[in-house]
Each structure stands twice: as structure tokens, then as C-alpha cells.
C-alpha atoms as a PDB file:
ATOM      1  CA  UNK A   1      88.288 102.639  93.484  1.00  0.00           C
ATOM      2  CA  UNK A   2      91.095 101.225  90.958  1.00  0.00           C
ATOM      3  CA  UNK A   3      92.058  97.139  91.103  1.00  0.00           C
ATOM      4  CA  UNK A   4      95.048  95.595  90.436  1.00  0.00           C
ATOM      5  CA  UNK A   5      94.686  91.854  89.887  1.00  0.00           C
ATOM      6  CA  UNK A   6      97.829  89.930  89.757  1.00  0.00           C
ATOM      7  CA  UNK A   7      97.243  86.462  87.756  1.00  0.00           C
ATOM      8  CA  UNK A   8      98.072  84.104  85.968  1.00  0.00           C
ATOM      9  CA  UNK A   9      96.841  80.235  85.193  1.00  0.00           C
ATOM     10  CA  UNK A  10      93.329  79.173  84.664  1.00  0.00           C
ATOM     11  CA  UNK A  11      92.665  80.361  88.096  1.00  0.00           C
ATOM     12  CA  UNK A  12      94.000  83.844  87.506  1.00  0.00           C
ATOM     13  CA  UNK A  13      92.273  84.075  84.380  1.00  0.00           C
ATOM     14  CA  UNK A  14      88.882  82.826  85.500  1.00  0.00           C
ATOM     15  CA  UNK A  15      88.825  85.786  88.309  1.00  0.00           C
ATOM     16  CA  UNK A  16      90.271  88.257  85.892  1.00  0.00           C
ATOM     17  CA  UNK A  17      86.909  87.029  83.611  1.00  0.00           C
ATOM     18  CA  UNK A  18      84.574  87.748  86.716  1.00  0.00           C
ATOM     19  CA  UNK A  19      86.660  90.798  87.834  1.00  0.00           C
ATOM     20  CA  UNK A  20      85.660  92.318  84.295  1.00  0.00           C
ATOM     21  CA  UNK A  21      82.103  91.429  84.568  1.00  0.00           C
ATOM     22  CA  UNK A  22      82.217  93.001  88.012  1.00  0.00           C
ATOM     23  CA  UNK A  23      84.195  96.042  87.036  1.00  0.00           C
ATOM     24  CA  UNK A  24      84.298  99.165  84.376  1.00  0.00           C
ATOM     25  CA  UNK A  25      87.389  98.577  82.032  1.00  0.00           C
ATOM     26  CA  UNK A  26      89.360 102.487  83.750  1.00  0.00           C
ATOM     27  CA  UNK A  27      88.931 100.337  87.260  1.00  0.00           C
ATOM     28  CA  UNK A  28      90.643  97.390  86.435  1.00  0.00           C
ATOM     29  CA  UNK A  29      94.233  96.502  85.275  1.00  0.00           C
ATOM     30  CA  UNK A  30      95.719  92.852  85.557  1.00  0.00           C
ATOM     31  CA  UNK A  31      98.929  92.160  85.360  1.00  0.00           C
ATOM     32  CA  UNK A  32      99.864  88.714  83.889  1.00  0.00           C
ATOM     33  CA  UNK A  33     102.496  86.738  84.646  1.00  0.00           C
ATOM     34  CA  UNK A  34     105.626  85.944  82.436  1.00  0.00           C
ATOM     35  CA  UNK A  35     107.510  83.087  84.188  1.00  0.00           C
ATOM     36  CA  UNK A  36     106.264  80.907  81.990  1.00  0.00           C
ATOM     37  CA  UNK A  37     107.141  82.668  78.554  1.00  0.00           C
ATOM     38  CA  UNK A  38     109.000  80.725  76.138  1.00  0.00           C
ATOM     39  CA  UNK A  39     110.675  80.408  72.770  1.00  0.00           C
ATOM     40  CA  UNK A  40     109.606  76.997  70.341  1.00  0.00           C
ATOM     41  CA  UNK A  41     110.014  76.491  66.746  1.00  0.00           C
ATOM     42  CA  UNK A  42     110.983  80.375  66.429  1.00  0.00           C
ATOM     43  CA  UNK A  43     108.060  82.083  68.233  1.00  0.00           C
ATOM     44  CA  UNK A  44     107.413  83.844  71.188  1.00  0.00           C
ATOM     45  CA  UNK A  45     105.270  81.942  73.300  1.00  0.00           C
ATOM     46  CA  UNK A  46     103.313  83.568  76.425  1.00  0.00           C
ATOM     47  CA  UNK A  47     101.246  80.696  77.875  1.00  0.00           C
ATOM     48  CA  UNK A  48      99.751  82.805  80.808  1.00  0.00           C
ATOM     49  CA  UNK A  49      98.900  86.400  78.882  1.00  0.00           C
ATOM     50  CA  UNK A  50      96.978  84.477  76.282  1.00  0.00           C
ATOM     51  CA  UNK A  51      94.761  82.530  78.406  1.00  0.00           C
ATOM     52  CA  UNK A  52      93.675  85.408  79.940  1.00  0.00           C
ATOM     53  CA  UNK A  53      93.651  87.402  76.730  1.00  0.00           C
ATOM     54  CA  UNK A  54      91.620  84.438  75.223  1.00  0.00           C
ATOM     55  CA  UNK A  55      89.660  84.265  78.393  1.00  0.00           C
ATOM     56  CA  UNK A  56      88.520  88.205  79.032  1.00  0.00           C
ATOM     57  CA  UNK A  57      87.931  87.515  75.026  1.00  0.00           C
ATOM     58  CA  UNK A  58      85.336  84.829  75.205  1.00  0.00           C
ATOM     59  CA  UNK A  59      87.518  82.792  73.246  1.00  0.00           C
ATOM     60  CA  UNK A  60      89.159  80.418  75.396  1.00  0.00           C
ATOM     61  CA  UNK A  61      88.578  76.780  75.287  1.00  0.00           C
ATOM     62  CA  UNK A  62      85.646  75.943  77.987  1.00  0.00           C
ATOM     63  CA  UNK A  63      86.944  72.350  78.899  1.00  0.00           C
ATOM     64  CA  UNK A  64      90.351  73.286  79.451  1.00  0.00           C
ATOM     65  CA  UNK A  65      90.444  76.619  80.046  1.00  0.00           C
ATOM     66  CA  UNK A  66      93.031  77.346  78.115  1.00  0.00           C
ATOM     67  CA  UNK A  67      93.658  77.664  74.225  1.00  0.00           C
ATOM     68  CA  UNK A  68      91.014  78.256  71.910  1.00  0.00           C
ATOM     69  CA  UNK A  69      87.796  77.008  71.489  1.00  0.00           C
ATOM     70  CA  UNK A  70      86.658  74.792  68.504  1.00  0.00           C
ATOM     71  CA  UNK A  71      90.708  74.600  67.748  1.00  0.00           C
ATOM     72  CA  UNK A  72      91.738  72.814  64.619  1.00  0.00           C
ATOM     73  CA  UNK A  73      95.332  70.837  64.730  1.00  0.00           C
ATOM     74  CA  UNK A  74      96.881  70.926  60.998  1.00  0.00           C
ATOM     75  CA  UNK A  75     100.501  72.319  61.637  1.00  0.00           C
ATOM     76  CA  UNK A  76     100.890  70.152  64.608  1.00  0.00           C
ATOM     77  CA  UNK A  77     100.448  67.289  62.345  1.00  0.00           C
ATOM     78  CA  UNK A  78     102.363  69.004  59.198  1.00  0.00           C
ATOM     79  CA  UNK A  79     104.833  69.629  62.164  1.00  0.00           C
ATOM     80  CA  UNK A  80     104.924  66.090  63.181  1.00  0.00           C
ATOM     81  CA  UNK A  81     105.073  64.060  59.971  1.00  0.00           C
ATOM     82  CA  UNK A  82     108.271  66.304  59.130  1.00  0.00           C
ATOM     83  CA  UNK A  83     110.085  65.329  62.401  1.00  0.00           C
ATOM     84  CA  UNK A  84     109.313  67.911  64.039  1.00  0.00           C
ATOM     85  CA  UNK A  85     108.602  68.765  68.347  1.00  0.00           C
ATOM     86  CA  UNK A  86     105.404  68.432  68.525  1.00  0.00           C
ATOM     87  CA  UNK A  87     105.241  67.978  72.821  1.00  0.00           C
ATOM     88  CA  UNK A  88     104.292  71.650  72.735  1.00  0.00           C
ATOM     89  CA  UNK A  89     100.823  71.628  71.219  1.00  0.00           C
ATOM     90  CA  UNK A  90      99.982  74.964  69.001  1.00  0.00           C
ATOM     91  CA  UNK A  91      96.797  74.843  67.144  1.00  0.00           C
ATOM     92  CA  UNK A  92      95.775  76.502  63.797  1.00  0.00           C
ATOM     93  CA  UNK A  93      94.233  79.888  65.442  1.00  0.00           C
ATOM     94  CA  UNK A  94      96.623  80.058  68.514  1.00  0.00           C
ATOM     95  CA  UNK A  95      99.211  80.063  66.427  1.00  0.00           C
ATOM     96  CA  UNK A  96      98.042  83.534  64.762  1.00  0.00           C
ATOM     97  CA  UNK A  97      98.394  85.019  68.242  1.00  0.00           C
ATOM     98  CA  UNK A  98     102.330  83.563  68.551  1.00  0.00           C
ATOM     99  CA  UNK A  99     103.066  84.612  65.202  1.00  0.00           C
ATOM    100  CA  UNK A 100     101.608  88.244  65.221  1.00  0.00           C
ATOM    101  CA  UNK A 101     103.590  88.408  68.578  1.00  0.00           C
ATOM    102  CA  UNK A 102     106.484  87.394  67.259  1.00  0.00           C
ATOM    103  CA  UNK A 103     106.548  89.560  64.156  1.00  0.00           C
ATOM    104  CA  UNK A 104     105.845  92.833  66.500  1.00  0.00           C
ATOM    105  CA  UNK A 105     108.757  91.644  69.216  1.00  0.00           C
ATOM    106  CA  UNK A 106     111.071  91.598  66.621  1.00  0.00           C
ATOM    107  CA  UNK A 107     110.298  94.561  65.313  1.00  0.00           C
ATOM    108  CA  UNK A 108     110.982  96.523  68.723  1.00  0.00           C
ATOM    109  CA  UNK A 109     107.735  96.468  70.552  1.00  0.00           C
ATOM    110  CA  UNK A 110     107.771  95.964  74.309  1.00  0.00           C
ATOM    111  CA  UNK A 111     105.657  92.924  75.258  1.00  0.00           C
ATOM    112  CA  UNK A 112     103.362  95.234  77.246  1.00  0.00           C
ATOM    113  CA  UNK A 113     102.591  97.782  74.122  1.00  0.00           C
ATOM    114  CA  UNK A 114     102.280  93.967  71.938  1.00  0.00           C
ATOM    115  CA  UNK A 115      99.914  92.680  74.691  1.00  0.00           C
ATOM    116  CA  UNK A 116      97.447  95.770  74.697  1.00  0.00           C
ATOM    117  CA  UNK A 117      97.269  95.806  70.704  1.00  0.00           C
ATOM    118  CA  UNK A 118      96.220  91.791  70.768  1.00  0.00           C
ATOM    119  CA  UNK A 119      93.323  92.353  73.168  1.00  0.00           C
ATOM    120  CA  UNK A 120      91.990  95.447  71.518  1.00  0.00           C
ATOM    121  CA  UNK A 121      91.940  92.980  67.957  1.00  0.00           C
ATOM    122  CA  UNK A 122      89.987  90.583  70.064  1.00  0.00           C
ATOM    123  CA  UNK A 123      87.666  93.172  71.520  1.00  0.00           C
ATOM    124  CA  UNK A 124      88.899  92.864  75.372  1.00  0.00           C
ATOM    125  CA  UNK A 125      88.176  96.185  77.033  1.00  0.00           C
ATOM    126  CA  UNK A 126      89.950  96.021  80.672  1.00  0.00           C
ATOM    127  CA  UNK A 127      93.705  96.067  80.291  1.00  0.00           C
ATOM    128  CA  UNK A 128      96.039  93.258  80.260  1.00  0.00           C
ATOM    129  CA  UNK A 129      99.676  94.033  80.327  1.00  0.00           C
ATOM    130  CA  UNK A 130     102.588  91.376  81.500  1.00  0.00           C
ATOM    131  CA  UNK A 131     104.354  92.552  84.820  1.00  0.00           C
ATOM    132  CA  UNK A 132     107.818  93.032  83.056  1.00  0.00           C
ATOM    133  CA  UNK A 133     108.520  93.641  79.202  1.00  0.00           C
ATOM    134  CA  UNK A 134     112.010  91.597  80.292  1.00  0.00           C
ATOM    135  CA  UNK A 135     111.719  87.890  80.114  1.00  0.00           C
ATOM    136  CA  UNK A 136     111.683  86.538  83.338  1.00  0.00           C
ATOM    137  CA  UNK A 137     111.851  82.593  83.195  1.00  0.00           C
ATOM    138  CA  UNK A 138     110.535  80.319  85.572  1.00  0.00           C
ATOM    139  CA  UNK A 139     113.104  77.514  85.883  1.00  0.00           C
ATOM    140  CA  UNK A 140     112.043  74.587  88.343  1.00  0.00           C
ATOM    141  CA  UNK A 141     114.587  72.500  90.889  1.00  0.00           C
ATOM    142  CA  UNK A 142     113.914  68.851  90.892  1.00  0.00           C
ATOM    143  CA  UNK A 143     114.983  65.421  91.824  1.00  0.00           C
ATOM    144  CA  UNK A 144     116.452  65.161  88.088  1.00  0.00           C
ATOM    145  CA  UNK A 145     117.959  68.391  87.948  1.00  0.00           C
ATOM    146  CA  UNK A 146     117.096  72.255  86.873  1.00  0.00           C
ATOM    147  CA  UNK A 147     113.882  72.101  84.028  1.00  0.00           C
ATOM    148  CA  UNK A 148     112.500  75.082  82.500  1.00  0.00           C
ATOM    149  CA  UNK A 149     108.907  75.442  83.445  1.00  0.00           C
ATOM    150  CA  UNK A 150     107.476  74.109  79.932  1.00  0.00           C
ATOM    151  CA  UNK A 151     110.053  71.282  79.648  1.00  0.00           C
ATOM    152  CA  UNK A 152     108.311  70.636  83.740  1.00  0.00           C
ATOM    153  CA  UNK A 153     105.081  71.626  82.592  1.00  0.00           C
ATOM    154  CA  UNK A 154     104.445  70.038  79.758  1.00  0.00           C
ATOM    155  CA  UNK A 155     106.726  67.862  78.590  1.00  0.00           C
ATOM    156  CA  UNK A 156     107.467  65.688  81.917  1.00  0.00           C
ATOM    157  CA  UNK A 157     103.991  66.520  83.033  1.00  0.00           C
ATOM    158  CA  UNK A 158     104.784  67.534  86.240  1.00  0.00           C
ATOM    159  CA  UNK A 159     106.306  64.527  87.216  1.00  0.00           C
ATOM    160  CA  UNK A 160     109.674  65.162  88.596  1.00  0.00           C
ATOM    161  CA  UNK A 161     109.635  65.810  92.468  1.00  0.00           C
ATOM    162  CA  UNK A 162     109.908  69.380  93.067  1.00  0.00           C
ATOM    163  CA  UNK A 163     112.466  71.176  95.491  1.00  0.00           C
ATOM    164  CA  UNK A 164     112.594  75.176  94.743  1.00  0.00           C
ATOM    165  CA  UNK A 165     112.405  77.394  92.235  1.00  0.00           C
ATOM    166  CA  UNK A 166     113.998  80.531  91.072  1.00  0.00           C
ATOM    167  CA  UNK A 167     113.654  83.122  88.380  1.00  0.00           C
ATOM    168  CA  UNK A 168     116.495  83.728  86.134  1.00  0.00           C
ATOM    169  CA  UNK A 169     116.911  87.178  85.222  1.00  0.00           C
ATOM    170  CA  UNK A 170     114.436  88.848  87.807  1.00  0.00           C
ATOM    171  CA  UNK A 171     117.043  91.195  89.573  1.00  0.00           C
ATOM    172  CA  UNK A 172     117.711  92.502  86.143  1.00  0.00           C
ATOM    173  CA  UNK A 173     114.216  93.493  84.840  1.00  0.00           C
ATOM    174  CA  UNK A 174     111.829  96.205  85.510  1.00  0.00           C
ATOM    175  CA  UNK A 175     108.341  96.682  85.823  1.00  0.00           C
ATOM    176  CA  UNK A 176     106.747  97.018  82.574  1.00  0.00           C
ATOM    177  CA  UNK A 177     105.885 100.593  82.049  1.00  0.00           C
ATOM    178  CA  UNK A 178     102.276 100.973  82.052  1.00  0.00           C
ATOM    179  CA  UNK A 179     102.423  99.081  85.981  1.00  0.00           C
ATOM    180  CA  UNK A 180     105.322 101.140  86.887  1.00  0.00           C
ATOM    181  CA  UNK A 181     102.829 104.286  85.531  1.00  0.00           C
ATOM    182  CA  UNK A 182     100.086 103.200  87.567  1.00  0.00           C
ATOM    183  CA  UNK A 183     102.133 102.587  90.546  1.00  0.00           C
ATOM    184  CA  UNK A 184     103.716 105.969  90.547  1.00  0.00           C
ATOM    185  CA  UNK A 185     100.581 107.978  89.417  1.00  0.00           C
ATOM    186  CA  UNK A 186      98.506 106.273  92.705  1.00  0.00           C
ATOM    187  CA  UNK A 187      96.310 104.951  90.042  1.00  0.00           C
ATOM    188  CA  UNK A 188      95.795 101.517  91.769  1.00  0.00           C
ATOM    189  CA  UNK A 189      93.629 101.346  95.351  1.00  0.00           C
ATOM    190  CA  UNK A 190      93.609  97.781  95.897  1.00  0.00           C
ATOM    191  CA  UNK A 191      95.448  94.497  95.078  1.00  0.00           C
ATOM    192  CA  UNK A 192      94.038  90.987  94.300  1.00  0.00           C
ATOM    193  CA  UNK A 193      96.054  88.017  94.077  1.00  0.00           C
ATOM    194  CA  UNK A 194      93.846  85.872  91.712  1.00  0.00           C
ATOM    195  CA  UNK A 195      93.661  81.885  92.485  1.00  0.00           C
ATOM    196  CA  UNK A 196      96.656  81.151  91.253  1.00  0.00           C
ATOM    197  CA  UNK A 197      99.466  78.795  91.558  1.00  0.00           C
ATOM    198  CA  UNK A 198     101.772  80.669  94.210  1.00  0.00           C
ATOM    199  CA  UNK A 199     105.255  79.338  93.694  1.00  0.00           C
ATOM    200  CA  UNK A 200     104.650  79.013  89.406  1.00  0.00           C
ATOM    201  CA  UNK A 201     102.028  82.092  88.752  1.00  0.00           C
ATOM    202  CA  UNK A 202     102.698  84.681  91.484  1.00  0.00           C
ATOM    203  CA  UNK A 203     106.111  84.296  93.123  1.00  0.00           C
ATOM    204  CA  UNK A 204     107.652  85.309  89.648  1.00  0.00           C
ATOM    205  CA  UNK A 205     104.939  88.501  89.761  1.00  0.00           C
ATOM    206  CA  UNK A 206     106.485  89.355  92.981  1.00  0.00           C
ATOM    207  CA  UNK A 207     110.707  88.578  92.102  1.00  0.00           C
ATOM    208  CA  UNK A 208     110.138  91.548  89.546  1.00  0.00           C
ATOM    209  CA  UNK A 209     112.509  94.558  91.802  1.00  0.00           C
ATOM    210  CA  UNK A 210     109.593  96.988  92.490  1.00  0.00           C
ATOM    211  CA  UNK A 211     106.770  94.879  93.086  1.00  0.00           C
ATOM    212  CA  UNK A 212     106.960  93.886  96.910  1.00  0.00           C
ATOM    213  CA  UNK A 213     108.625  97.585  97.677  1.00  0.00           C
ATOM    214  CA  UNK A 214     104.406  98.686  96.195  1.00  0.00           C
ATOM    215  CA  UNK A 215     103.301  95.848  97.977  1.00  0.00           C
ATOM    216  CA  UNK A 216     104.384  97.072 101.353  1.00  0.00           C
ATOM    217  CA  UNK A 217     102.917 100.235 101.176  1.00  0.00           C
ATOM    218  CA  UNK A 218      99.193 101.058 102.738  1.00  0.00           C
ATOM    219  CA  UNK A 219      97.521  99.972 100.060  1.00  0.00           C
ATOM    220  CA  UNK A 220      95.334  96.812 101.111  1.00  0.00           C
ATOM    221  CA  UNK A 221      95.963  93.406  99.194  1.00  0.00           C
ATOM    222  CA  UNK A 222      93.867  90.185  99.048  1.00  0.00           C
ATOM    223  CA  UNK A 223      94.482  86.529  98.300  1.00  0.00           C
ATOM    224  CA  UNK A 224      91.822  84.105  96.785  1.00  0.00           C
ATOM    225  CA  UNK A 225      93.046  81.145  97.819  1.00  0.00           C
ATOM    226  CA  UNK A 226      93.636  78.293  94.724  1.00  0.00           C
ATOM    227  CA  UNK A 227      93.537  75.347  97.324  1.00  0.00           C
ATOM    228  CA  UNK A 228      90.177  74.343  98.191  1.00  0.00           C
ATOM    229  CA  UNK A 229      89.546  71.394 100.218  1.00  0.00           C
ATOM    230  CA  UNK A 230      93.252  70.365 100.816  1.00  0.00           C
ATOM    231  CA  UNK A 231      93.229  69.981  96.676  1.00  0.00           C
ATOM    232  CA  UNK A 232      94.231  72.521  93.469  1.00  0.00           C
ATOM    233  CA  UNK A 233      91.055  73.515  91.373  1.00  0.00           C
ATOM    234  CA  UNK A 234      93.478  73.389  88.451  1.00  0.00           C
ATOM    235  CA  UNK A 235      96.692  72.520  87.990  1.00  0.00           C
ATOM    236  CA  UNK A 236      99.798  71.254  90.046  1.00  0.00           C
ATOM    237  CA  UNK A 237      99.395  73.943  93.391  1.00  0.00           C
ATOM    238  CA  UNK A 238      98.779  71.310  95.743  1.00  0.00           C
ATOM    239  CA  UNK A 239     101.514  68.283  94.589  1.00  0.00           C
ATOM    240  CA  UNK A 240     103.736  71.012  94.436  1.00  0.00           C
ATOM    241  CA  UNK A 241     103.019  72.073  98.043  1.00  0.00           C
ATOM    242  CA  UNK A 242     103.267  68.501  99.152  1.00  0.00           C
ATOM    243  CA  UNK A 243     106.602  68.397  97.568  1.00  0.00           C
ATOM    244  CA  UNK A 244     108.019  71.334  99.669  1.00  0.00           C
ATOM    245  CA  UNK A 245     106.858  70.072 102.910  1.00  0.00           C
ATOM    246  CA  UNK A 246     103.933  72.751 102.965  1.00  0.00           C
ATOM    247  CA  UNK A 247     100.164  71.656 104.373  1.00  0.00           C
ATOM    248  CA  UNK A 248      98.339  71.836 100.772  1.00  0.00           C
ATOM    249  CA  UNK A 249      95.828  73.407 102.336  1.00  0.00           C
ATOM    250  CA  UNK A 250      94.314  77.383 103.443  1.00  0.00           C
ATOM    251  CA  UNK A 251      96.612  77.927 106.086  1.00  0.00           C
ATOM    252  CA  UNK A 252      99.344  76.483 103.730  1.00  0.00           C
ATOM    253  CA  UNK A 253      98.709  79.634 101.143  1.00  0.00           C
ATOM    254  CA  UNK A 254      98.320  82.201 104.013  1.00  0.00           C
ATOM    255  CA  UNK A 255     101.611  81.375 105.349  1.00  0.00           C
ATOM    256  CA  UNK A 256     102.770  81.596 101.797  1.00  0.00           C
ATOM    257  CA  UNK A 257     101.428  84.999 101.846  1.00  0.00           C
ATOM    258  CA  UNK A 258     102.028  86.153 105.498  1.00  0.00           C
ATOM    259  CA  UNK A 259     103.853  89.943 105.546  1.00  0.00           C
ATOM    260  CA  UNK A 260     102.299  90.628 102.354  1.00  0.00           C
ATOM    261  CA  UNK A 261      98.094  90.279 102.199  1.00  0.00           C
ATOM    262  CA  UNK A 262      95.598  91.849 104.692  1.00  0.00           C
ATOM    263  CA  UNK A 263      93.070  89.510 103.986  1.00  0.00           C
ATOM    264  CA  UNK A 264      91.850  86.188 102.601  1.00  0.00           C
ATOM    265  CA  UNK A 265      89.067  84.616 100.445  1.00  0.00           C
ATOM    266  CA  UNK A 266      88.516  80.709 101.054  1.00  0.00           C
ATOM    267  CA  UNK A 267      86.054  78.302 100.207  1.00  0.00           C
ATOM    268  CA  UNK A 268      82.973  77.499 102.229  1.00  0.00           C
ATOM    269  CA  UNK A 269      84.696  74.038 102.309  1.00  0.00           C
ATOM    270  CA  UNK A 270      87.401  75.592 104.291  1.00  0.00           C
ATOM    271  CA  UNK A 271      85.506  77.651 106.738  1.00  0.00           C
ATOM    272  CA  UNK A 272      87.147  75.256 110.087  1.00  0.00           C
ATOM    273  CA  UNK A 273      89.775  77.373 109.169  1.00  0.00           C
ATOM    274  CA  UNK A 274      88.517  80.634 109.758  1.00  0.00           C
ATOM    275  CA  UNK A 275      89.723  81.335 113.111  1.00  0.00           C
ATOM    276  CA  UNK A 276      92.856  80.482 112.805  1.00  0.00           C
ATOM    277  CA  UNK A 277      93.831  82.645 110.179  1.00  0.00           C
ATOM    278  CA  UNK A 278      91.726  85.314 111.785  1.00  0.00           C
ATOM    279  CA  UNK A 279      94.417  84.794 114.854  1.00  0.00           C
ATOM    280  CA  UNK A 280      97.254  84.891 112.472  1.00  0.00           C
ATOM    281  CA  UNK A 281      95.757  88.634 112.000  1.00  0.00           C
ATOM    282  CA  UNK A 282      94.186  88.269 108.383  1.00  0.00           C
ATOM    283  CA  UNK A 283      90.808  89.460 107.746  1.00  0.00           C
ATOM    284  CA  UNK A 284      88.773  86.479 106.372  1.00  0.00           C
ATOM    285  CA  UNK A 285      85.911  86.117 103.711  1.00  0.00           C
ATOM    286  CA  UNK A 286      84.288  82.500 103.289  1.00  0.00           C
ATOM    287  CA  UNK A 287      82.050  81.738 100.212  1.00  0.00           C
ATOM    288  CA  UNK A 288      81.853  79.894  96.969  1.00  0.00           C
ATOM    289  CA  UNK A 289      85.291  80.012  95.258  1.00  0.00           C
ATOM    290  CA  UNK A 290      84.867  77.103  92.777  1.00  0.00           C
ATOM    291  CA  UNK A 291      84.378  78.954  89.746  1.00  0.00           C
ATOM    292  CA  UNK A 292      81.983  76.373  87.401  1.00  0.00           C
ATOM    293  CA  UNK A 293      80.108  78.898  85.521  1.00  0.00           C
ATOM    294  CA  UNK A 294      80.229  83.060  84.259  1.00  0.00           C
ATOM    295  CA  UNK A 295      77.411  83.776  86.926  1.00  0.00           C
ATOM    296  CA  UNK A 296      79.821  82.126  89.674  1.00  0.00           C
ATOM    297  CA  UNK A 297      82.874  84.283  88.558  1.00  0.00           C
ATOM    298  CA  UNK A 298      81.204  87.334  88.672  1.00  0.00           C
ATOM    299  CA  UNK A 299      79.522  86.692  92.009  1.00  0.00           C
ATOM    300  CA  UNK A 300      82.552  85.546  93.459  1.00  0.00           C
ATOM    301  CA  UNK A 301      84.395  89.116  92.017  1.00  0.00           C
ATOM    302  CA  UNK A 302      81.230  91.159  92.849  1.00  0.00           C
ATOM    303  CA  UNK A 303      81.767  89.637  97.027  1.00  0.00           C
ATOM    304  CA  UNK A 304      85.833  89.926  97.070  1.00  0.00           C
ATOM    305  CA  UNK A 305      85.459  93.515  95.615  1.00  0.00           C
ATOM    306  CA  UNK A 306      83.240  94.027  98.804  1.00  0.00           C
ATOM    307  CA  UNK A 307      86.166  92.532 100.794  1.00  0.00           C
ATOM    308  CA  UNK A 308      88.687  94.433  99.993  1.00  0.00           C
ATOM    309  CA  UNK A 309      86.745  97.800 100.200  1.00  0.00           C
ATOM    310  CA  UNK A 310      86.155  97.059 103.741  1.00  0.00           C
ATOM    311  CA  UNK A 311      89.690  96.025 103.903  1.00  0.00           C
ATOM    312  CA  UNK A 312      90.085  99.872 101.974  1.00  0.00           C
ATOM    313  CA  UNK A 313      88.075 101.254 104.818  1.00  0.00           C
END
């Protein structure tokens, strides 16, 4: 049975991590999102592909998640005593990943062949490709006015109040072509939407023309949910919620989801909720979701593959 995760975020990459512990490499393929893929100081920048490159790798940076570990910081500070932006931190070995990137881009690689080549330098086995080789950017609506999602992100630190979002360019793209492969070849059995952020990390997945037309076929899909506990493990899921006059909560995400998953995973903090989304005809799991360790991801991958191939039947 052949998995298709669908991530992207610390969340996404975490599962992806346990997913591959869980997994052989010819039963998995994730699919990373590009929504938040920028341009800064001439390179090509995709935030959510290289944590979960660096991730799978056992590179990434254990007390944020994301970037490398034991990072050094010299061009930022080159970067900064000549004027420079420096509100966009790149550090000494992440910047080898942005600059190979760029390099191949511009020599007429597709992001997804780019991609592929990266992870087999850094010894990842399961395949990571992005869902489109067209840029696809994530632009945010706010009190203040339309922000890109770094310039949200990053630089205002998520501080503007949020009231939509949309993805410039999405009607115009394409799958990339190893997803559209699998998807016409029947390769992929099952769908799992990692923990996430679902408006930043998997609404942009889904905007991509093709995606929600495989999505609607008989093949079964599951959600982990990112909220636990009425609060985001990581990241801005829940203010964000809040913002949009949606209950950051369980049944907040499975309404986000309804028409489109079979079943859900939520946290044994959550488990009140159970019934209810049982009655809103979703197929529930309840366990640990809280990822705080390798023997937790791959326990909590090892019960949602079990899910969903009872959701499989």
C-alpha cells in the first residue's frame, strides 16, 4: 500500500520524519508545499521543502525545527554591516542549499527534478518533490493590507490581524510531474494530510488545478489534526483560526476539511470530541499526537498508517 503525505511546516515535516521510519522509501512520496517559496538577495528560497529535506536528513535544527543544526551566522553579519536585509535569517550551511538551488533553477531544472537531486546529496531515501514546479505564492489579507507570506511570516511576525488568503498564480500551474505520474499511474493508495497549518501549509497544496479533482476520487484520505488542546503545536494555526472566526479547536480543522477527508487523528487531549465528529460521519483515531521525540513520530506514523488501512478496507 503506497502513501501520499501532503506537508508542509514543522508539523508536516515531523510526520513526514516518522512516516519514513514507519515506511519503505517505494511506499512513500510527500509532497511539500510551495506557498511559501520566495526570492531574497537573488536566491531561490523554499522554506517548507528544506525543512523537510533537512528533517528526513537528520539535519534539521532540534530546537526549532527548522534550519540546520549547529548553524554558524557569518554572511548574515557580512550581510548586515554592509546595509544589507538581514530580517530573513540564512545561515552559513543553509545557504549552500539556496545557492545550489538557485544555480540549477536557472539553468532549466524544474523544482521537482532540483528537489530530488538535494535529498539524494543529503542521503534522504523516501521522495520529496514540491506539489507544483510553478511558483505558487501564498499572499496573506490583513488589517494593513495584502503581505506576502514571508513579509507576514517573518518580518511582521505574524502580527497583523488576518482576514483571507489567496494564492496568486494557482489556476495557472500544474502538478509537478512526478505527482501528476503517480496520480495517473494509481501509484498512490492513501492520502495523509500531515499536522500542518491548514490555511498557510495545505490550502495552497490543494489550489494547485488537479489536486482536489484526485482528492475526490475513492481513494481514502486522513487528517492529523495540528490543533491540540484548543492551541497550535507550532506555529500561528490557532491565532490564525481565531482571526477568521473559526473554533481553534478539532472540530474547527474537521470542518476545515469536511467533503474532503474520511477520517481524523486527534490528540488524547481532545478525545470529548470524539463523538461529535464521529456524527459529522468521519472515522476517528485518538492517541498521542504531540510529537516530542523520534520514538513518538514513528509510533504516531506506525498507528495512523493502521488508520487509514482500515479506512482502505
Amino acid at each position: 500500500m503506497a502513501f501520499l503525505a501532503l506537508a508542509g511546516g514543522v508539523g508536516g515535516a515531523r510526520m513526514a520524519h516518522g512516516l519514513s521510519m514507519a515506511l519503505p522509501a517505494e511506499d512513500l512520496l510527500i509532497a511539500g508545499n510551495i506557498g511559501d517559496d520566495f526570492t531574497h538577495l537573488g536566491l531561490r528560497i523554499c522554506p517548507d521543502l528544506d525543512t523537510i529535506m533537512y528533517t528526513l536528513a537528520g539535519l534539521a535544527n532540534p530546537e526549532t525545527g527548522w534550519g540546520v543544526r549547529d548553524e554558524t551566522w557569518n554572511m548574515v553579519r557580512a550581510i548586515e554591516a554592509l546595509g544589507g536585509p538581514t530580517w530573513f535569517r540564512l545561515g552559513d550551511k543553509d545557504l549552500a542549499t539556496h545557492l545550489e538551488r538557485t544555480r540549477r533553477l536557472t539553468a532549466g531544472e524544474p523544482l521537482s527534478g532540483v528537489t530530488e537531486a538535494l535529498c539524494q546529496k543529503l542521503g534522504v531515501r523516501h521522495r520529496l518533490i514540491p506539489v507544483s514546479d510553478t511558483p505558487v505564492p501564498t499572499i496573506v489579507e490583513t488589517s494593513e493590507g495584502d503581505m506576502t507570506f514571508q513579509d507576514y511570516f517573518v518580518k511582521r511576525q505574524c502580527e497583523p490581524l488576518v482576514t483571507g488568503f489567496r494564492f496568486d498564480q494557482a489556476t495557472a500551474s500544474v502538478l509537478s510531474a512526478p505527482l501528476r505520474g503517480a496520480i495517473d499511474n494509481n501509484e498512490i493508495d492513501c492520502v495523509i494530510i500531515c499536522p500542518s497549518n491548514p490555511y498557510v501549509s495545505i490550502d495552497p497544496i490543494l489550489a494547485i488545478p488537479g489536486m482536489r479533482d484526485f482528492l475526490n476520487t475513492n481513494v481514502p484520505i486522513l487528517v492529523i489534526s495540528p490543533i491540540v488542546g484548543g492551541k497550535a503545536i507550532k506555529g500561528p494555526a490557532a491565532k490564525m483560526m481565531s482571526e477568521l472566526g473559526v473554533s481553534p479547536s478539532v472540530k474547527g480543522i474537521a470542518r476545515h476539511y469536511l467533503g474532503i477527508t474520511d477520517g481524523i487523528v486527534i490528540d488524547i487531549a481532545d478525545e470529548a470530541y470524539g463523538d461529535a465528529l464521529r456524527s459529522s460521519g468521519m472515522q476517528v483515531l485518538v492517541t498521542d499526537t504531540v510529537m516530542r521525540s523520534d520514538e513518538l513520530k514513528k509510533s504516531l506514523a506506525e498507528e495512523t498508517l493502521s488508520f487509514a488501512r482500515r479506512l482502505r478496507g
